[in-house]
N, C-alpha and C. Protein backbone atom coordinates (compact mmCIF):
# COMPACT_ATOMS: atom_id res chain seq x y z
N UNK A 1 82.24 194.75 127.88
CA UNK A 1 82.66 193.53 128.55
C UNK A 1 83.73 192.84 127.70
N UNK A 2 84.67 192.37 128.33
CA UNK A 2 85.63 191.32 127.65
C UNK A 2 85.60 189.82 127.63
N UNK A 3 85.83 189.54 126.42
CA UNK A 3 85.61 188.27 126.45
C UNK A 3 86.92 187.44 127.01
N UNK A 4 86.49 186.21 127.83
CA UNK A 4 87.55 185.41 128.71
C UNK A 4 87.20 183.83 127.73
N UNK A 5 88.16 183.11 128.00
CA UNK A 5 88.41 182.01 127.76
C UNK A 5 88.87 180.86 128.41
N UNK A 6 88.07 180.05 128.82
CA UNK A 6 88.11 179.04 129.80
C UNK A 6 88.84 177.62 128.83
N UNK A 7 90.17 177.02 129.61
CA UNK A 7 90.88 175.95 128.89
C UNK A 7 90.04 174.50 129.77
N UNK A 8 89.07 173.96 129.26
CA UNK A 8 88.91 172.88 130.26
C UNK A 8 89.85 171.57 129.85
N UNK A 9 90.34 170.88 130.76
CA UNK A 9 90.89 169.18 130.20
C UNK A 9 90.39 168.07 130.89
N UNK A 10 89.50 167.07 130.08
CA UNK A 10 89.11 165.92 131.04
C UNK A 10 90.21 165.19 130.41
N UNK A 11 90.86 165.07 131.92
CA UNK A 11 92.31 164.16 132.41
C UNK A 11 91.88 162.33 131.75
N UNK A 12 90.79 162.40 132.44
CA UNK A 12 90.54 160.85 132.35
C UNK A 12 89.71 160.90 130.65
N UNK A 13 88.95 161.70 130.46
CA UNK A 13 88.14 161.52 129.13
C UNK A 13 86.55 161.51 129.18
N UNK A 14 86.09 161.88 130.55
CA UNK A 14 84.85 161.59 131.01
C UNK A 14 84.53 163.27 131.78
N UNK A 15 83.22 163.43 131.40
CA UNK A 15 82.76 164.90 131.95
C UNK A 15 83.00 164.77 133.36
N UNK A 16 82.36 163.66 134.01
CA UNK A 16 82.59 163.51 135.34
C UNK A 16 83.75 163.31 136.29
N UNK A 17 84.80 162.91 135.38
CA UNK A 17 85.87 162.51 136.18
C UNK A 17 86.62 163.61 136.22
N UNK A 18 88.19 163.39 136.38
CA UNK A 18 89.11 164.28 136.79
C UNK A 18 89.56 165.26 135.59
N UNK A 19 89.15 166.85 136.28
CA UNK A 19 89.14 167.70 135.36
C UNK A 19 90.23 168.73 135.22
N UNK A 20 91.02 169.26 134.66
CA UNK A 20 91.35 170.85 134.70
C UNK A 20 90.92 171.92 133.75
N UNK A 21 91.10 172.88 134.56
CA UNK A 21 90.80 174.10 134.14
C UNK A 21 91.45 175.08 134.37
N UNK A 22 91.68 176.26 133.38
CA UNK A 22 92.75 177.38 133.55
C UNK A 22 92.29 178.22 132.47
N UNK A 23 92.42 179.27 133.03
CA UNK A 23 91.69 180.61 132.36
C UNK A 23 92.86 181.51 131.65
N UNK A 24 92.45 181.54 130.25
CA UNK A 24 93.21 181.82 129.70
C UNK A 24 94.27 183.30 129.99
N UNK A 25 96.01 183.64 130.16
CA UNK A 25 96.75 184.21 130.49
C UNK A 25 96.17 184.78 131.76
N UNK A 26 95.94 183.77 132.31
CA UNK A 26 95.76 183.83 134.05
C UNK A 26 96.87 183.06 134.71
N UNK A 27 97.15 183.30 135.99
CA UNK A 27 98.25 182.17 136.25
C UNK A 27 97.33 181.07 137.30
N UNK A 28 96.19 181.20 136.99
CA UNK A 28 94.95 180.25 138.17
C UNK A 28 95.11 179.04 137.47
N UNK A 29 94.71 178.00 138.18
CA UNK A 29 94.10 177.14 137.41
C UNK A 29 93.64 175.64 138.76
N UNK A 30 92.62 175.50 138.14
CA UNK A 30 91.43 174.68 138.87
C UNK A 30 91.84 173.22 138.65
N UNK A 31 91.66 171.93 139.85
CA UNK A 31 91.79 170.86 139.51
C UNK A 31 90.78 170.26 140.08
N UNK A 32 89.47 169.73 139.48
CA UNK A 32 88.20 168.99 139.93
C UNK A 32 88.49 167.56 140.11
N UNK A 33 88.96 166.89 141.41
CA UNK A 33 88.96 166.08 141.86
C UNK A 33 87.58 164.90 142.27
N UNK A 34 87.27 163.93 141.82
CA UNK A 34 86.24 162.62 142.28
C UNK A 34 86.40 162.26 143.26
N UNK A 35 85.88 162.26 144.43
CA UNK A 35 86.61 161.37 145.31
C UNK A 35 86.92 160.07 145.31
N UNK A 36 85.67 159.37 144.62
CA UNK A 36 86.51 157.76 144.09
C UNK A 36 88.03 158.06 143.40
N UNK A 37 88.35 159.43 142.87
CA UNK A 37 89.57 159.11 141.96
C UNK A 37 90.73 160.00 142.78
N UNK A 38 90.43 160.37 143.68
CA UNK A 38 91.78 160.58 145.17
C UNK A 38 92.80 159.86 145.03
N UNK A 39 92.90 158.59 145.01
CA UNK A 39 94.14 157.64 145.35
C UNK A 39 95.16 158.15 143.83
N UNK A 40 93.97 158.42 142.36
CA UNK A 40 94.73 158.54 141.32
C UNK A 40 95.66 159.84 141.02
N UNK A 41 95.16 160.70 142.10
CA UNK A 41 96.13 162.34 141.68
C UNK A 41 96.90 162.12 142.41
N UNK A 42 97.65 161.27 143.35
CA UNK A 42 98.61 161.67 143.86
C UNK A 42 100.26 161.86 143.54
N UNK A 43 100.41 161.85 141.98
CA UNK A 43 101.61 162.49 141.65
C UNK A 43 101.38 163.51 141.07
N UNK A 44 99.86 164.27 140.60
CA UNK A 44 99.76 164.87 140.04
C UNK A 44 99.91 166.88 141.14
N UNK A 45 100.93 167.10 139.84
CA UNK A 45 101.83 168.44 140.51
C UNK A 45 100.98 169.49 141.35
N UNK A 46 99.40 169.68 141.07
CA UNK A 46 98.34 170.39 141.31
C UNK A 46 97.91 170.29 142.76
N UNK A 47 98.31 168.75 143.52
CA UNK A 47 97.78 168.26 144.81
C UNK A 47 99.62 168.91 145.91
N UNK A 48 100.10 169.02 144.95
CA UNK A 48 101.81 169.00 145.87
C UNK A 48 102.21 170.63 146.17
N UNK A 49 100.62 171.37 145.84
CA UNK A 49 101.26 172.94 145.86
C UNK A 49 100.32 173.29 147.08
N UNK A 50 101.02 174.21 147.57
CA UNK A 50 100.27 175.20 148.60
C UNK A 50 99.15 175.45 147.57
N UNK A 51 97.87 175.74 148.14
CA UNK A 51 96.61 175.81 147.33
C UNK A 51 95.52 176.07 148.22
N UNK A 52 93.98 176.56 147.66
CA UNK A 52 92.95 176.12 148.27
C UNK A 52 92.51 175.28 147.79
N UNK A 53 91.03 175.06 148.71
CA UNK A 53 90.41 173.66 148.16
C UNK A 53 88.87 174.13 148.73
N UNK A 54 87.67 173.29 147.97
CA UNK A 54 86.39 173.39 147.96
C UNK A 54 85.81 171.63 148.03
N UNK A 55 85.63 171.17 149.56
CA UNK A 55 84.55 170.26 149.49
C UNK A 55 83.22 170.19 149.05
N UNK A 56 82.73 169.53 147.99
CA UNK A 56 81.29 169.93 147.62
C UNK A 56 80.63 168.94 147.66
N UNK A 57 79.54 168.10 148.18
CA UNK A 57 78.77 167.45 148.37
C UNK A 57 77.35 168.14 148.59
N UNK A 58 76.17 166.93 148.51
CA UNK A 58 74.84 167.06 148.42
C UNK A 58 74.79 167.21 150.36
N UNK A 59 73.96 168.02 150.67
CA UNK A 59 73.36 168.64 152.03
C UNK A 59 72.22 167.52 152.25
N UNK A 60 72.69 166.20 152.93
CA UNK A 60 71.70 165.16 152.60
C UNK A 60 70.17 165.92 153.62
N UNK A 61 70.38 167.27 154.56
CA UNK A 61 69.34 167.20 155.27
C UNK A 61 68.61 168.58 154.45
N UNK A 62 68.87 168.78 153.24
CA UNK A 62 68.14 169.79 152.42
C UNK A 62 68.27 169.55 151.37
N UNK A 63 67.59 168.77 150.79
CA UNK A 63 67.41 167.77 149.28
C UNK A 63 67.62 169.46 148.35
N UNK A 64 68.50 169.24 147.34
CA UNK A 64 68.76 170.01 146.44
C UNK A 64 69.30 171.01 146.37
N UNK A 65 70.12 171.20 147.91
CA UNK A 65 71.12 172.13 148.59
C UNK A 65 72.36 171.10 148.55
N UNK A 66 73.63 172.14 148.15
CA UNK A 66 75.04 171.18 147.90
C UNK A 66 75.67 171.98 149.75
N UNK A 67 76.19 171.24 149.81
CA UNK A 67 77.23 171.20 151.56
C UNK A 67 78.78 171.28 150.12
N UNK A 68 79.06 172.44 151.70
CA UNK A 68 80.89 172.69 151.06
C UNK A 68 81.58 172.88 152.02
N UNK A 69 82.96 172.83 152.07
CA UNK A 69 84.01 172.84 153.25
C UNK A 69 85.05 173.40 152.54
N UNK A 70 85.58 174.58 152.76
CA UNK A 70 86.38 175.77 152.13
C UNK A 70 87.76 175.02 153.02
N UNK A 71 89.08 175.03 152.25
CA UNK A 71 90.17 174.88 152.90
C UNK A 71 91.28 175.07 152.25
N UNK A 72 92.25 175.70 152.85
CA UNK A 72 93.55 176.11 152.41
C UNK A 72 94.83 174.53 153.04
N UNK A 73 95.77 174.54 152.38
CA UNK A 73 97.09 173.85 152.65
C UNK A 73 98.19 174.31 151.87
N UNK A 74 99.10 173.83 152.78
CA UNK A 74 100.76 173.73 151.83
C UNK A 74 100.95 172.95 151.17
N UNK A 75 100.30 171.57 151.20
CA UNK A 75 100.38 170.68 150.38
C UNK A 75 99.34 170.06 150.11
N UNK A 76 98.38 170.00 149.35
CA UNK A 76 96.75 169.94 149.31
C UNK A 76 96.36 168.50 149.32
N UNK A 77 97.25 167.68 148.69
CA UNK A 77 97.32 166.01 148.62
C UNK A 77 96.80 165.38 150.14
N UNK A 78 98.13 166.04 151.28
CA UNK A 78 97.69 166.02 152.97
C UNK A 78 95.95 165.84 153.33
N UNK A 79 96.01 167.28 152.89
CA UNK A 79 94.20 167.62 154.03
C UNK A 79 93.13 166.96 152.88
N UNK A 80 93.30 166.91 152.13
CA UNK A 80 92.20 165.94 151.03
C UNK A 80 92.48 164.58 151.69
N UNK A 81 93.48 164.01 152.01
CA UNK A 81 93.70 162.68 152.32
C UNK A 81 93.16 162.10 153.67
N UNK A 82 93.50 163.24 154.50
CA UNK A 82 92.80 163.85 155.78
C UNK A 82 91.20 163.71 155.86
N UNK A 83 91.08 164.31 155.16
CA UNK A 83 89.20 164.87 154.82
C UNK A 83 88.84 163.50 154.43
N UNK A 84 89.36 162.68 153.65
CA UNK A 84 88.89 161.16 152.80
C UNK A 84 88.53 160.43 154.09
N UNK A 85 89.51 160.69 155.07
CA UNK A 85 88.93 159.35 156.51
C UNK A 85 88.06 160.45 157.82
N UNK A 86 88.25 161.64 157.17
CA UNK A 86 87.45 162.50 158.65
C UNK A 86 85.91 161.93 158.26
N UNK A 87 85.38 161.42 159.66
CA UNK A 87 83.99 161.19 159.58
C UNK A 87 82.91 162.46 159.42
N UNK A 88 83.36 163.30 160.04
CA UNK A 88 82.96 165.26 159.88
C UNK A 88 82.37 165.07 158.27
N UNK A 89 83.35 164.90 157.55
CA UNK A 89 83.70 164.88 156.39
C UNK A 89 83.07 164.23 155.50
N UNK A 90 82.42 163.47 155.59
CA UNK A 90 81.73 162.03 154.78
C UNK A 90 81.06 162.59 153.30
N UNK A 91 80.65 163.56 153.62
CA UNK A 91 79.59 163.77 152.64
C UNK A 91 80.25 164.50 151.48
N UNK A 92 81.15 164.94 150.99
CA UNK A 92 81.99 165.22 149.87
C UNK A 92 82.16 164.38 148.60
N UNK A 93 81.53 164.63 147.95
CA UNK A 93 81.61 163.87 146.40
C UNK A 93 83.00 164.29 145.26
N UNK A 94 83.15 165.52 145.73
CA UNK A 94 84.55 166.00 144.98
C UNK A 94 85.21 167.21 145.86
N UNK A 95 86.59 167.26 144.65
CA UNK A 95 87.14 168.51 145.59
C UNK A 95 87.78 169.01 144.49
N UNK A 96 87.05 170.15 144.73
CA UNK A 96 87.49 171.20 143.44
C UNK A 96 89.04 172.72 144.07
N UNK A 97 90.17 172.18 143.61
CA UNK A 97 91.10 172.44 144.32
C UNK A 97 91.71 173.81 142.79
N UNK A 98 92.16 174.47 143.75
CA UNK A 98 92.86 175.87 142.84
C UNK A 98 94.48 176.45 143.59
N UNK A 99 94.63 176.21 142.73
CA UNK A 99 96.43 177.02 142.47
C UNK A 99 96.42 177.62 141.71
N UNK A 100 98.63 178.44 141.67
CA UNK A 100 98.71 179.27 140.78
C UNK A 100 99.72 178.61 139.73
N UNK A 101 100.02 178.69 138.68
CA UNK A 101 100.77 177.98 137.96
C UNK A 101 102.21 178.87 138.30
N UNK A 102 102.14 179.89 138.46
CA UNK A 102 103.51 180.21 138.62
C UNK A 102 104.21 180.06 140.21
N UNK A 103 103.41 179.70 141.53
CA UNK A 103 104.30 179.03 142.45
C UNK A 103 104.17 180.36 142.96
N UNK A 104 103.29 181.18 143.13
CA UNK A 104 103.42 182.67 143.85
C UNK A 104 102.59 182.22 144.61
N UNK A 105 101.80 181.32 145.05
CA UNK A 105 100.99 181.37 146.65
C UNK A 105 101.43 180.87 147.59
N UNK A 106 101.15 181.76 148.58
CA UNK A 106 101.85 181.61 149.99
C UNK A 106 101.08 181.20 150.58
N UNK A 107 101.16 180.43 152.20
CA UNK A 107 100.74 180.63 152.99
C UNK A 107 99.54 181.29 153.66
N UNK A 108 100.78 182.86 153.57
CA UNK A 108 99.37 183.73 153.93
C UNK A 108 98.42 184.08 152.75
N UNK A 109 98.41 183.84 151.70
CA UNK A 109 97.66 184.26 150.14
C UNK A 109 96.51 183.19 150.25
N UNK A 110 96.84 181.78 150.99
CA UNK A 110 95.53 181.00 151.04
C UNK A 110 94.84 180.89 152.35
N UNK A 111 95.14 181.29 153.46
CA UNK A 111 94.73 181.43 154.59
C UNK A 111 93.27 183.36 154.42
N UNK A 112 94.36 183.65 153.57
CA UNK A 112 93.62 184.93 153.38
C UNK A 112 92.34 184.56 152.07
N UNK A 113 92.59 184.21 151.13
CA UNK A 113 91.59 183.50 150.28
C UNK A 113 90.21 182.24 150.63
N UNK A 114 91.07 181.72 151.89
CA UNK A 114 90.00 180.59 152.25
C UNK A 114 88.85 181.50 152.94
N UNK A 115 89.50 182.55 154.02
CA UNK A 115 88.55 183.31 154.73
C UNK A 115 87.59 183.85 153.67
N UNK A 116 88.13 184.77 152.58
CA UNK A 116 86.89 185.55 151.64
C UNK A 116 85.93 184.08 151.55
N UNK A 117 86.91 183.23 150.94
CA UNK A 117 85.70 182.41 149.99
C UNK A 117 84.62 181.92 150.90
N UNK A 118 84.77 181.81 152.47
CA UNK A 118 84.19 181.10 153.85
C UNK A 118 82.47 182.16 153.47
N UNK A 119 83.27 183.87 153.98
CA UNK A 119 82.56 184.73 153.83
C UNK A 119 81.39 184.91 152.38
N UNK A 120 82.43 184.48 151.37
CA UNK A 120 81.32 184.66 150.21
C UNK A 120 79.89 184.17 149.92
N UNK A 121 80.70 182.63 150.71
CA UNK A 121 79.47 181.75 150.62
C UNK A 121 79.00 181.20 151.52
N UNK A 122 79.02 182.16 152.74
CA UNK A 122 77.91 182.16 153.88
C UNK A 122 77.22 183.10 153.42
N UNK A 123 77.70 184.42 153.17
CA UNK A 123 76.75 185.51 152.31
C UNK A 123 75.88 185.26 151.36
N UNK A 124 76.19 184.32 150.17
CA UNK A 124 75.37 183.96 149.40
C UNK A 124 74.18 183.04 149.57
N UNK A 125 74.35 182.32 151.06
CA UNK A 125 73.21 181.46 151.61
C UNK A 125 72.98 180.23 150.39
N UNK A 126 73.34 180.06 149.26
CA UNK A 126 73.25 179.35 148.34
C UNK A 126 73.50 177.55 148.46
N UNK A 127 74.17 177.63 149.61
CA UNK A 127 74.94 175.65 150.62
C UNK A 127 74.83 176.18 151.35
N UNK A 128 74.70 175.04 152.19
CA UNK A 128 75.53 174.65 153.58
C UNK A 128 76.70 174.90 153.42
N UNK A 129 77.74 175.73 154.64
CA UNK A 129 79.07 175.88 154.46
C UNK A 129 78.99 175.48 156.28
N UNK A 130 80.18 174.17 156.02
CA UNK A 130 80.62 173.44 157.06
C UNK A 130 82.05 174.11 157.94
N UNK A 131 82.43 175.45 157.46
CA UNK A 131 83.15 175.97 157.70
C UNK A 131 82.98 176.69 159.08
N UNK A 132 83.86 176.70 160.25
CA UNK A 132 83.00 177.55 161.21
C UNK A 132 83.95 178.94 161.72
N UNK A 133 85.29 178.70 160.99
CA UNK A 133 86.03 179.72 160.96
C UNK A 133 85.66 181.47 160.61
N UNK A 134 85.56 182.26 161.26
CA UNK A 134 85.18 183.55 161.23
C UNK A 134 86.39 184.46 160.15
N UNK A 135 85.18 185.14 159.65
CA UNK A 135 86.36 185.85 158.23
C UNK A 135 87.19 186.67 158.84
N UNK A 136 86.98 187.01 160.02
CA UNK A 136 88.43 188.16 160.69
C UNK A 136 89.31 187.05 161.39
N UNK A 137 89.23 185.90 161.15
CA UNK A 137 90.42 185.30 162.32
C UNK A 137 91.37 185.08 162.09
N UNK A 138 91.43 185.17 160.37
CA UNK A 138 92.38 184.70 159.48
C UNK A 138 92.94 185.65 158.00
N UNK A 139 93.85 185.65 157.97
CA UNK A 139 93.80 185.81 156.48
C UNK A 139 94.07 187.76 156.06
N UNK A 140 95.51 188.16 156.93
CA UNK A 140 95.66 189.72 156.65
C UNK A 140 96.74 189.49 155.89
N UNK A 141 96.54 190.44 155.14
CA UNK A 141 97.55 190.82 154.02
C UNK A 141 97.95 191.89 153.46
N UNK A 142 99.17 192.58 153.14
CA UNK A 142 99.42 193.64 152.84
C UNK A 142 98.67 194.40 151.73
N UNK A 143 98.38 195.57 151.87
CA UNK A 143 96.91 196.29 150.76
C UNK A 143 97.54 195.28 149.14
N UNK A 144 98.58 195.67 148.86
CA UNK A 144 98.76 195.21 147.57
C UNK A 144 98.42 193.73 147.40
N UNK A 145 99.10 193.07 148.41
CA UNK A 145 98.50 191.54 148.15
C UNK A 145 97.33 191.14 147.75
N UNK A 146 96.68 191.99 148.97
CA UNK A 146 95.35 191.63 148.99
C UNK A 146 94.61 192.06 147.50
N UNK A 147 95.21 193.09 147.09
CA UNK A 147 94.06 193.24 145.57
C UNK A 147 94.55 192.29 144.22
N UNK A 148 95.92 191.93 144.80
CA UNK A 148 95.81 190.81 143.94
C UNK A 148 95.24 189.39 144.44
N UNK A 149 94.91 188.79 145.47
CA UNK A 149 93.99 188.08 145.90
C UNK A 149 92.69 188.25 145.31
N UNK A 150 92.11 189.29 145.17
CA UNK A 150 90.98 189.39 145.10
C UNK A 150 90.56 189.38 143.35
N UNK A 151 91.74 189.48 142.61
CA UNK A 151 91.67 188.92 141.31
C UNK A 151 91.52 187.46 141.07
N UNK A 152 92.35 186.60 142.56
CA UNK A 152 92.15 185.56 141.83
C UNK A 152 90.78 185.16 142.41
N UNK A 153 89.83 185.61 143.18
CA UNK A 153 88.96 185.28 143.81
C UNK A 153 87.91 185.40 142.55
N UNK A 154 88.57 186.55 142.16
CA UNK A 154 86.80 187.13 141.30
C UNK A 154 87.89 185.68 140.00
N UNK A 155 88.42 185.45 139.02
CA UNK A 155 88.71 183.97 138.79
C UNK A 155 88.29 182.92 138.99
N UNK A 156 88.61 182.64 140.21
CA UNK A 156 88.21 181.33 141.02
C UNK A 156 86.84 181.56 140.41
N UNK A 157 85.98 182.73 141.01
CA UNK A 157 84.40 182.26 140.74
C UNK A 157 84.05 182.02 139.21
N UNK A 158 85.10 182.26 138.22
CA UNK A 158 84.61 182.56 136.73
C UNK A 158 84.45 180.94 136.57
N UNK A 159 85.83 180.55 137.29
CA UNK A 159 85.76 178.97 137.00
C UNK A 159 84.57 178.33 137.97
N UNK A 160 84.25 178.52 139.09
CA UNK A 160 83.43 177.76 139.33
C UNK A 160 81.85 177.95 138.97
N UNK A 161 81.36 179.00 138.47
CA UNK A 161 80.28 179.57 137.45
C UNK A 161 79.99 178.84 136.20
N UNK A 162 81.29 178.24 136.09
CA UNK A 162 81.19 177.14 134.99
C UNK A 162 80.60 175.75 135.66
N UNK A 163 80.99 175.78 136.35
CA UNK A 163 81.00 174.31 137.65
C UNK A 163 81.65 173.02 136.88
N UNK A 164 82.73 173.63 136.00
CA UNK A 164 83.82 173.09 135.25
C UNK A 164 83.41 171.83 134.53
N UNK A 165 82.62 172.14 134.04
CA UNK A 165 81.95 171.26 132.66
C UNK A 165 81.19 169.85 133.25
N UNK A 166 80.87 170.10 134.22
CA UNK A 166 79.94 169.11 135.23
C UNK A 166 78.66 169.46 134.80
């Protein structure tokens, strides 16, 4: 096994508040959003990229089950801002949002990523996933793409396995 190295930064100075994370000579990197602290990322470069995103809140009708809402954008600042007044939506305590630092995700790279992650974690039964999008409706990509997708997927989970110093 190889050893990996996780860069965490509390932005604000507090475990709880606004976090990053980036795995070392990866081009991923994770931004754990508060929702009280929404209004404060909005110059920050992480919300202005095509990206996915992970609603995570408590499943108020299964005490000790977390509710999540998987979502892709072009500009992630938008549908977080979106999600802040959707009543659907209420129950989200943070939003744990992922890009690439080098500006290589497309479109189709997060439409195709939101679907796995939909699939992963309906499979894993582990939340509620508020998602109702079907993993074939979305998200084809050329063979090569796709296996690099699936690097950043197996990533994505290294960072959220951490549940980024929460």
């Amino acid at each position: 096994m190889t050893g990996r190295s996780i860069h965490i930064f509390l932005v604000d100075g507090a475990v709880s508040g606004l976090r990053t994370a980036e795995l070392g000579l990866s081009t991923i990197k994770a931004l754990v959003i508060p929702r009280a602290s929404l209004q404060s990322v909005t110059k920050r470069p992480e919300v202005q990229k095509t990206g996915l995103y992970i609603l995570v809140g408590k499943d108020e009708n299964k005490p000790g089950v977390l509710k999540i809402y998987v979502g892709e954008s072009d500009v992630i600042l938008h549908r977080l801002s979106k999600h802040n007044k959707d009543t659907e939506k209420e129950f989200w305590e943070e939003a744990i949002v992922f890009v690439s630092k080098d500006e290589n995700l497309t479109k189709s790279h997060v439409r195709y990523l939101e679907a796995c992650l939909i699939k992963l974690a309906q499979d894993a039964k582990r939340c509620t996933v508020v998602n109702v999008i079907e993993h074939s409706e979305q998200g084809k990509l050329p063979e090569s793409a796709e296996v690099e997708m699936q690097e950043f997927i197996v990533q994505a989970q290294l960072l959220l396995g951490t549940r980024l110093s929460r």
